[in-house]
Protein backbone atom coordinates (compact mmCIF):
# COMPACT_ATOMS: atom_id res chain seq x y z
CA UNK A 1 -70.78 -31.74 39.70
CA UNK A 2 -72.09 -35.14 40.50
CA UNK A 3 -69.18 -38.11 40.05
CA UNK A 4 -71.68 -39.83 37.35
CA UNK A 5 -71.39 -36.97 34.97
CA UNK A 6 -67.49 -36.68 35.84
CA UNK A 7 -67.31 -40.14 34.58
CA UNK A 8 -69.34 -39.85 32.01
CA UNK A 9 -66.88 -37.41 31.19
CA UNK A 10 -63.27 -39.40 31.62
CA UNK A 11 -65.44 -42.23 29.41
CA UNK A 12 -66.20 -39.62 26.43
CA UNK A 13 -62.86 -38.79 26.88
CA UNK A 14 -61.39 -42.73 26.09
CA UNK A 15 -63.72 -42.71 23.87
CA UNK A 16 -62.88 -40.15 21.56
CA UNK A 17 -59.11 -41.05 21.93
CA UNK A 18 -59.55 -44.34 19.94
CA UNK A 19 -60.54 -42.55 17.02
CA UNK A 20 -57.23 -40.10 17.56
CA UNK A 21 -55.16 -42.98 18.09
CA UNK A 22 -55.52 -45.87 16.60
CA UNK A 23 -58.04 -44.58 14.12
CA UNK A 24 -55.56 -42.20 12.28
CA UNK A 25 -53.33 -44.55 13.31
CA UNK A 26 -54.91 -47.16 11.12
CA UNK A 27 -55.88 -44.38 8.58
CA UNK A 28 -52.18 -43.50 7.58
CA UNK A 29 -51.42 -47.31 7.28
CA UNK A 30 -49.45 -47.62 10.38
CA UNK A 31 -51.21 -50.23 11.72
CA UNK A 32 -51.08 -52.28 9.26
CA UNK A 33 -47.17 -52.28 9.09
CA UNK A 34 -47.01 -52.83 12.31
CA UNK A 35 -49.67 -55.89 12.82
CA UNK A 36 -46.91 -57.16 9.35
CA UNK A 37 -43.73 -55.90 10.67
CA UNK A 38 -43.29 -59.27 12.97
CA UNK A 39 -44.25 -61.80 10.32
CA UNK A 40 -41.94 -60.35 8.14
CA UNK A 41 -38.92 -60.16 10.40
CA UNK A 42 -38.34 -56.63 9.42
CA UNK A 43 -38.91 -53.04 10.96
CA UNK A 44 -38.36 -51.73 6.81
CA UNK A 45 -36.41 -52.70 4.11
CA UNK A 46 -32.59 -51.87 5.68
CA UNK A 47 -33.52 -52.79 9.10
CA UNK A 48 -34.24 -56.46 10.27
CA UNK A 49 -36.79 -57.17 13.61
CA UNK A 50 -36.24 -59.43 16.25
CA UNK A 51 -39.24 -61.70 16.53
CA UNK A 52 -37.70 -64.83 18.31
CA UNK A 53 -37.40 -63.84 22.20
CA UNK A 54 -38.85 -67.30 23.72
CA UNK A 55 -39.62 -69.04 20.85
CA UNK A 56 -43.33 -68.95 21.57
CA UNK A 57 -45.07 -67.34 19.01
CA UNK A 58 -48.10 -66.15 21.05
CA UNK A 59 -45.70 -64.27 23.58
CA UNK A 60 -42.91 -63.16 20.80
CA UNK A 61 -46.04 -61.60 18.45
CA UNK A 62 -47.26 -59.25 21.17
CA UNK A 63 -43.80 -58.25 22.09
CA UNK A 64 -42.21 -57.85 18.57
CA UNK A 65 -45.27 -55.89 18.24
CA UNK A 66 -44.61 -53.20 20.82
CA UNK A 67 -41.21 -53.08 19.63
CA UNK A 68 -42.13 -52.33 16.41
CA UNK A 69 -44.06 -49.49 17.59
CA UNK A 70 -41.40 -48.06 19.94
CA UNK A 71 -38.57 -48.61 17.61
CA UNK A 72 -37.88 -45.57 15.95
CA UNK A 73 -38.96 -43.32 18.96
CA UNK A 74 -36.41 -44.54 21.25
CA UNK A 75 -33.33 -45.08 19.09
CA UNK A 76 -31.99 -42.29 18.89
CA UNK A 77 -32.71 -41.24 15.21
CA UNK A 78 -35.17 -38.51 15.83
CA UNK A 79 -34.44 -36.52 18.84
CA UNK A 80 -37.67 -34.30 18.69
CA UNK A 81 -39.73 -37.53 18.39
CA UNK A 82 -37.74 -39.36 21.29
CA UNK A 83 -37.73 -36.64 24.18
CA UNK A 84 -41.45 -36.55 23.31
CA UNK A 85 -41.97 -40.30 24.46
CA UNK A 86 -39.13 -39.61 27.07
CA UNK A 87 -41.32 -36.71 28.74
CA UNK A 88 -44.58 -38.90 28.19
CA UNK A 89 -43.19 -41.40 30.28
CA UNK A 90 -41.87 -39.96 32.90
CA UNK A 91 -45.34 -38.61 33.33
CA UNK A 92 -47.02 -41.83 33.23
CA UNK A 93 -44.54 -43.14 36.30
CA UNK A 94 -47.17 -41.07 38.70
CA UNK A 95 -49.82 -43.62 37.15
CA UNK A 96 -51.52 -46.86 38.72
CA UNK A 97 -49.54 -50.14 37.73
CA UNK A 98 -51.96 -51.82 36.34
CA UNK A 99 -53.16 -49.27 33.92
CA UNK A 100 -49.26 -48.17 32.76
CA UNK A 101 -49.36 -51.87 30.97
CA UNK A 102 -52.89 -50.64 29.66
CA UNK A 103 -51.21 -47.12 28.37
CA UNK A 104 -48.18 -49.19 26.50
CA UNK A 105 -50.96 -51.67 24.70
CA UNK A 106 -54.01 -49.49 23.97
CA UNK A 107 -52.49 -45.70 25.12
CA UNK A 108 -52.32 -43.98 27.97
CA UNK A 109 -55.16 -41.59 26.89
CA UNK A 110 -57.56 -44.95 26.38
CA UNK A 111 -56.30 -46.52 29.59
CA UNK A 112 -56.04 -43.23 32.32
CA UNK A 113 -59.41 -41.86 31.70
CA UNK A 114 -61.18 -45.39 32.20
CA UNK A 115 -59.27 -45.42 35.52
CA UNK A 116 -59.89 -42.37 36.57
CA UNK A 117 -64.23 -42.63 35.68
CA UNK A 118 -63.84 -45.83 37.92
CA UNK A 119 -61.73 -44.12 40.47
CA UNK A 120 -64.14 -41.34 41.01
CA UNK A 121 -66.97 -42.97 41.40
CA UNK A 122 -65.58 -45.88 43.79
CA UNK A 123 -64.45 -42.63 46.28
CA UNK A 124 -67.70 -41.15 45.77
CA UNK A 125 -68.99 -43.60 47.64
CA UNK A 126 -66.33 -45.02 49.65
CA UNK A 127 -64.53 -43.94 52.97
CA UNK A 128 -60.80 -43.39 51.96
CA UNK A 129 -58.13 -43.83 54.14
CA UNK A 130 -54.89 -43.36 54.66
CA UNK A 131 -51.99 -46.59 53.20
CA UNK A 132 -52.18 -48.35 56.89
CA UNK A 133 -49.34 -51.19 55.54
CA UNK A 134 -46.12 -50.52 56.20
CA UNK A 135 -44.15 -52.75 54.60
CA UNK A 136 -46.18 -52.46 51.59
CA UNK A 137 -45.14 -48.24 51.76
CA UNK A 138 -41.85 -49.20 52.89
CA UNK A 139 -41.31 -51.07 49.27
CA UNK A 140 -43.21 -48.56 46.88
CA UNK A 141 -39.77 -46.12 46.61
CA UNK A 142 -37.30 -48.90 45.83
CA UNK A 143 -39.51 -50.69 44.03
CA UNK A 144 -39.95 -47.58 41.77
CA UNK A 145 -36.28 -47.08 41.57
CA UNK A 146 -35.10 -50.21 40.61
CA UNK A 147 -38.51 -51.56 38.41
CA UNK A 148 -39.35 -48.31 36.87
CA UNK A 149 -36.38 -45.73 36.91
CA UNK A 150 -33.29 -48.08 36.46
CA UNK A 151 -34.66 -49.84 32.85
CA UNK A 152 -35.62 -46.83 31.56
CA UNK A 153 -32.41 -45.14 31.41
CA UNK A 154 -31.02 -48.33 30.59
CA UNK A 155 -33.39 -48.33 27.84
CA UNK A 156 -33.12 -44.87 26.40
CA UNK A 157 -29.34 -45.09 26.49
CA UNK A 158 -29.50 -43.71 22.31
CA UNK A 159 -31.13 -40.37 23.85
CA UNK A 160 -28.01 -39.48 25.78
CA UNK A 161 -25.12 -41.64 23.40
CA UNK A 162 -26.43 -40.88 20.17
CA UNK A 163 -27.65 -43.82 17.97
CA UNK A 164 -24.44 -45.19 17.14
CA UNK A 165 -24.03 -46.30 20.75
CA UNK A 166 -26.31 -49.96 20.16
CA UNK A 167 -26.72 -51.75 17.11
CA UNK A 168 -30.56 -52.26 16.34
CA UNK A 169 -30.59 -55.80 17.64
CA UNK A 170 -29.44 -54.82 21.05
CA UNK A 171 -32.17 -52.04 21.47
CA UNK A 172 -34.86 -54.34 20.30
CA UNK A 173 -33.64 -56.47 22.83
CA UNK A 174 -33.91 -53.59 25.09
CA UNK A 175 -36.94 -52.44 24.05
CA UNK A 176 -38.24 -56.39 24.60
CA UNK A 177 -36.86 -56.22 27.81
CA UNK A 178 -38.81 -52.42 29.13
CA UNK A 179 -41.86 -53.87 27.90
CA UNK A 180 -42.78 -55.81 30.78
CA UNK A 181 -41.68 -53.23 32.90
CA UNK A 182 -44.59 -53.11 35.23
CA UNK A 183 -44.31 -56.86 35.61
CA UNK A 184 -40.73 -55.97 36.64
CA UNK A 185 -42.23 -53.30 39.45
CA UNK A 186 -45.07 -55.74 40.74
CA UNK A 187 -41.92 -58.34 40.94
CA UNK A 188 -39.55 -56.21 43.02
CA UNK A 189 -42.27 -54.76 44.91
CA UNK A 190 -43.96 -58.16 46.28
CA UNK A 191 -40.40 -59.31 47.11
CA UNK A 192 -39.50 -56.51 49.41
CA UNK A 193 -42.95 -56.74 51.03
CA UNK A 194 -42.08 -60.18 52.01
CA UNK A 195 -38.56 -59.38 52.54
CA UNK A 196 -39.70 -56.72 55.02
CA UNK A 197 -42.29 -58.25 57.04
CA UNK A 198 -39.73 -61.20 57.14
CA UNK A 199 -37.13 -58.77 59.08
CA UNK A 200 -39.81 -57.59 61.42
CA UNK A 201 -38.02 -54.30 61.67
CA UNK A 202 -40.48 -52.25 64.19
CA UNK A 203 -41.78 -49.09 62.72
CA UNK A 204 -42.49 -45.50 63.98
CA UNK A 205 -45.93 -44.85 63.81
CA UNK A 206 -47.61 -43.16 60.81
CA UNK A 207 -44.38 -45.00 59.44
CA UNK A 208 -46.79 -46.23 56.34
CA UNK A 209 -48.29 -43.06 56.04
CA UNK A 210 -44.41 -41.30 55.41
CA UNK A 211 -43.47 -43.82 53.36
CA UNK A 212 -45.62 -43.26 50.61
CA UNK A 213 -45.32 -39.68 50.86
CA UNK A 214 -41.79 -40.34 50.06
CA UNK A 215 -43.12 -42.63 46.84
CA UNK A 216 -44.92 -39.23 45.61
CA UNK A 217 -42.10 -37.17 46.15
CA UNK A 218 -39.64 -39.51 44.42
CA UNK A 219 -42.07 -40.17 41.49
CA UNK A 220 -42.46 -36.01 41.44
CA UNK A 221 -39.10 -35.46 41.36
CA UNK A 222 -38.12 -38.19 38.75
CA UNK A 223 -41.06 -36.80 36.58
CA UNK A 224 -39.34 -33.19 37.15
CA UNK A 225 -36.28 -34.04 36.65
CA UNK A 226 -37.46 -35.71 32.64
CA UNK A 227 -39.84 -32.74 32.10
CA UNK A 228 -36.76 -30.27 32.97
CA UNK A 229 -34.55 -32.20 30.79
CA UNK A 230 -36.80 -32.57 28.15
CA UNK A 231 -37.10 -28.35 27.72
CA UNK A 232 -33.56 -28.12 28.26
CA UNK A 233 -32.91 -30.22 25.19
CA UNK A 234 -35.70 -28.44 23.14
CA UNK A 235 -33.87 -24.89 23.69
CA UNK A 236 -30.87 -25.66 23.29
CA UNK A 237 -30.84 -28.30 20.54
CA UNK A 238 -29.32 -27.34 17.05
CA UNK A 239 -31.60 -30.28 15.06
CA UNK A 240 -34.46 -28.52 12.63
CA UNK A 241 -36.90 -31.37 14.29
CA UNK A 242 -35.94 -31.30 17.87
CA UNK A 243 -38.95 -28.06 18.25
CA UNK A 244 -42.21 -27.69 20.27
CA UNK A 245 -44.13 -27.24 16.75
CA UNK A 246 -43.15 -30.21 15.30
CA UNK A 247 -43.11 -32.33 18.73
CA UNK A 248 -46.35 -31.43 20.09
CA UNK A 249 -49.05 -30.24 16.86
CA UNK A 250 -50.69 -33.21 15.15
CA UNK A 251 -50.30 -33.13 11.62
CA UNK A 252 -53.12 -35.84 10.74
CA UNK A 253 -53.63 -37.83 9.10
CA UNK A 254 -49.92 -38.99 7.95
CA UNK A 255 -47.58 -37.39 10.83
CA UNK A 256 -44.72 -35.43 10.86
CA UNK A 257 -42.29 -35.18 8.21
CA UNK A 258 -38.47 -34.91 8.20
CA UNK A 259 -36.05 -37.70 8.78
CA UNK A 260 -39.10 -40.56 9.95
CA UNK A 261 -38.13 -43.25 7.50
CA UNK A 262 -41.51 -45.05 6.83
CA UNK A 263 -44.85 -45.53 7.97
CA UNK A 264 -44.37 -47.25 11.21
CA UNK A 265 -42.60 -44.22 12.51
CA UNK A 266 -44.67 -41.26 11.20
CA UNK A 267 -47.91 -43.07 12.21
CA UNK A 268 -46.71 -44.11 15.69
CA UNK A 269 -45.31 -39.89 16.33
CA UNK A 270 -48.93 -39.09 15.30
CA UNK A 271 -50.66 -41.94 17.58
CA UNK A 272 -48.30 -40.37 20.21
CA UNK A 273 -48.44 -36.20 19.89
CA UNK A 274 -52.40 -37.07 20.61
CA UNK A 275 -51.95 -39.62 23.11
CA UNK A 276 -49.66 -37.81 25.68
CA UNK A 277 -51.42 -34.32 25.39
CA UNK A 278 -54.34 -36.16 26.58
CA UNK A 279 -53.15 -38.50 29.51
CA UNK A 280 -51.59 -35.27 30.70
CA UNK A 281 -54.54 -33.59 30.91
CA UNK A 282 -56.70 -36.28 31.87
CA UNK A 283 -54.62 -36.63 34.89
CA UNK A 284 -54.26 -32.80 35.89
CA UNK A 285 -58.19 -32.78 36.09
CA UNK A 286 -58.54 -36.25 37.99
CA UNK A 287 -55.95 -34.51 40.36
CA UNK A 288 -57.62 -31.70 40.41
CA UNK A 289 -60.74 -33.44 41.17
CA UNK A 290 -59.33 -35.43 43.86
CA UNK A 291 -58.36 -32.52 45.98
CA UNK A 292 -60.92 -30.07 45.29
CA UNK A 293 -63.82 -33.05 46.38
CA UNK A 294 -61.80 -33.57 49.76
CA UNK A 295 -63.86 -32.68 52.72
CA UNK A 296 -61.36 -31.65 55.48
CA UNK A 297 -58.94 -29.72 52.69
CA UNK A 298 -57.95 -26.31 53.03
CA UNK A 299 -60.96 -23.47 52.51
CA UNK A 300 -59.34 -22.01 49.42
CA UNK A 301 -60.89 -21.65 45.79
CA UNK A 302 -60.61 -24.00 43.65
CA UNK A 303 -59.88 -21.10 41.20
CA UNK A 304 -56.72 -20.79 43.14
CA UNK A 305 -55.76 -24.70 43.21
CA UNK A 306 -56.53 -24.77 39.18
CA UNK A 307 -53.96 -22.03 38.85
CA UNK A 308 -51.31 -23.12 41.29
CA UNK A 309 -51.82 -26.66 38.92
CA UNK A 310 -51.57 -24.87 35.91
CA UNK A 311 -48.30 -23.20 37.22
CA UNK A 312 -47.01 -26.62 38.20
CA UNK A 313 -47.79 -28.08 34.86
CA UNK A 314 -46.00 -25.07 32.75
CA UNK A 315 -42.52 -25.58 35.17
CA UNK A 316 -42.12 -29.22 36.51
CA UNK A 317 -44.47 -31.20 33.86
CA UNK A 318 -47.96 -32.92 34.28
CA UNK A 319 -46.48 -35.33 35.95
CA UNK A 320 -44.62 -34.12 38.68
CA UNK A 321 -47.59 -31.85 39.29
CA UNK A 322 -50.36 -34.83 39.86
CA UNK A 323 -47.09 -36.70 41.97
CA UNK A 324 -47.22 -33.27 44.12
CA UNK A 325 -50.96 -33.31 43.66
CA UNK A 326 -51.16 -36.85 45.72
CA UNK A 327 -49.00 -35.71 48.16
CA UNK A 328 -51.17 -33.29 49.63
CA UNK A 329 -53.89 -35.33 49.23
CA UNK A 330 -52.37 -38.24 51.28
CA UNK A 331 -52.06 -35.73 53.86
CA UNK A 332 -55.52 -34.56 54.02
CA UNK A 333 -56.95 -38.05 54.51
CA UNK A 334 -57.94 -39.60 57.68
CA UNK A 335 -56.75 -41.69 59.47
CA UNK A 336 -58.36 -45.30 60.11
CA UNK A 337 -59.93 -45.16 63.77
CA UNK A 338 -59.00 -47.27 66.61
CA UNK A 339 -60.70 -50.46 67.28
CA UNK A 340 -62.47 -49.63 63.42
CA UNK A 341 -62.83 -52.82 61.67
């Protein structure tokens, strides 16, 4: 298949994902409390919201916002609803930086496919290479520990001390605080570059190229490692809500019931059982795509490389598998020639 009519594809895709999510979204009244939840200082009537971080309003409004909508899906008060967003994110750590701040303003099933249309068509006509930097590689691991992995188990401290463990002004402040993440990431990782080159420690060669195979590894096996957990807690869990049913079926156009306390919360578990279904899948079949269209890959079906996918998405999680997925694929490149400009 051509890469126009893939990217047509990816685009109908986004497309039909705003109407999913922020059209039932807006439907069930959720947007609307949470465009009002700032301005009124509240989350509902027994909880108040921080909306005073820097005391500008046109960086506090934004903020408050996305706190608003992540509120009640990190706090700890619904466990089925939080190892949901818990599972969606570790998938969206195998995602491009730019496009994981896209994912946590318009959604991750809005944002990914629009990447991935441009992506395909930019390597259907471009030469791609192997990562020839290698202090730029030699950063992307610890950047992703400490700017990606580090606040968000710092953030989701409710999922393994209960809710009782921070007060609903801390966890906004939390919250607040994970929401410019990826600026976090960019931060840590343009600092080590520098630090790095500024050491002039002299590299083995290909050291680049086994560097960021260590980034997909790391970024597969913290995806795992949340996807694991994530079934481990659905299994063995003794809540009523905490079940695959309940967690993963839309129930349009108001949300799931049982123990969501107003409209913020049942529209934003709505916006979110179609929003990570749909990232997930989006980025299986860019994956997918990106291997089967390599020239100098293995002569094997892609029958075969669907299935051995489709295995790695039913055991380690969607995200893990398109981590894994890159992995081979940095292998299979070429590398740049000598005396190549």
């Amino acid at each position: 298949m051509k890469a126009a009519s893939l990217a047509f594809g990816f685009r109908a895709l986004a497309f039909l994902s705003v109407f999913l999510l922020w059209g039932f979204y807006t439907l069930n009244g959720g947007t609307k409390a949470n465009l009002l939840a700032p301005l009124n200082g509240r989350l509902n009537e027994h909880v108040t919201l921080k909306n005073d971080y820097t005391g500008i309003f046109v960086l506090d409004y934004p903020i408050s916002l996305l706190v608003t909508f992540f509120y009640f899906a990190t706090n700890g008060s619904d466990e089925g609803f939080q190892l949901l967003v818990f599972e969606g994110y570790s998938t969206l750590q195998s995602s491009p930086l730019f496009f994981v701040t896209l994912s946590q303003i318009l959604g991750g099933a809005i944002s990914l496919p629009l990447y991935y249309a441009y992506h395909i068509l930019w390597i259907d006509g471009a030469d791609i290479l192997r990562v020839r930097d290698q202090n730029a590689a030699a950063a992307l691991p610890f950047s992703f520990l400490l700017g990606a992995v580090l606040p968000a188990v710092a953030g989701c401290a409710p999922t393994w001390n209960g809710p009782e463990s921070r007060s609903p002004e801390v966890h906004q402040k939390y919250l607040a605080f994970f929401q410019i993440d990826p600026l976090w990431v960019a931060l840590v990782q343009t600092l080590l570059v520098k630090l790095f080159r500024r050491l002039s420690v002299a590299q083995a060669p290909k050291a680049a190229y086994r560097w960021t195979r260590v980034s997909y590894l790391l970024a597969a096996a913290s995806s795992a490692i949340g996807h694991i957990y994530t079934a481990a807690r659905i299994y063995t869990s003794t809540d009523e809500g905490t079940n695959l049913a309940r967690m993963r079926v839309p129930r349009p156009p108001h949300g799931p019931t049982g123990g969501l306390p107003d409209l913020v919360a049942r529209g934003t578990f709505l916006y979110l059982q179609f929003d990570i279904p749909i990232f997930e899948l989006a980025s299986m079949a860019w994956a997918f795509l990106l291997l089967s269209r390599l020239p100098n890959r293995a002569r094997k079906s892609d029958l075969t490389l669907a299935f051995t996918m489709l295995i790695g998405y039913l055991t380690v999680g969607a995200g893990a598998t398109v981590s894994l997925a890159l992995y081979v694929r940095e292998g299979l490149l070429l590398e740049k020639r000598k005396g190549a400009n």
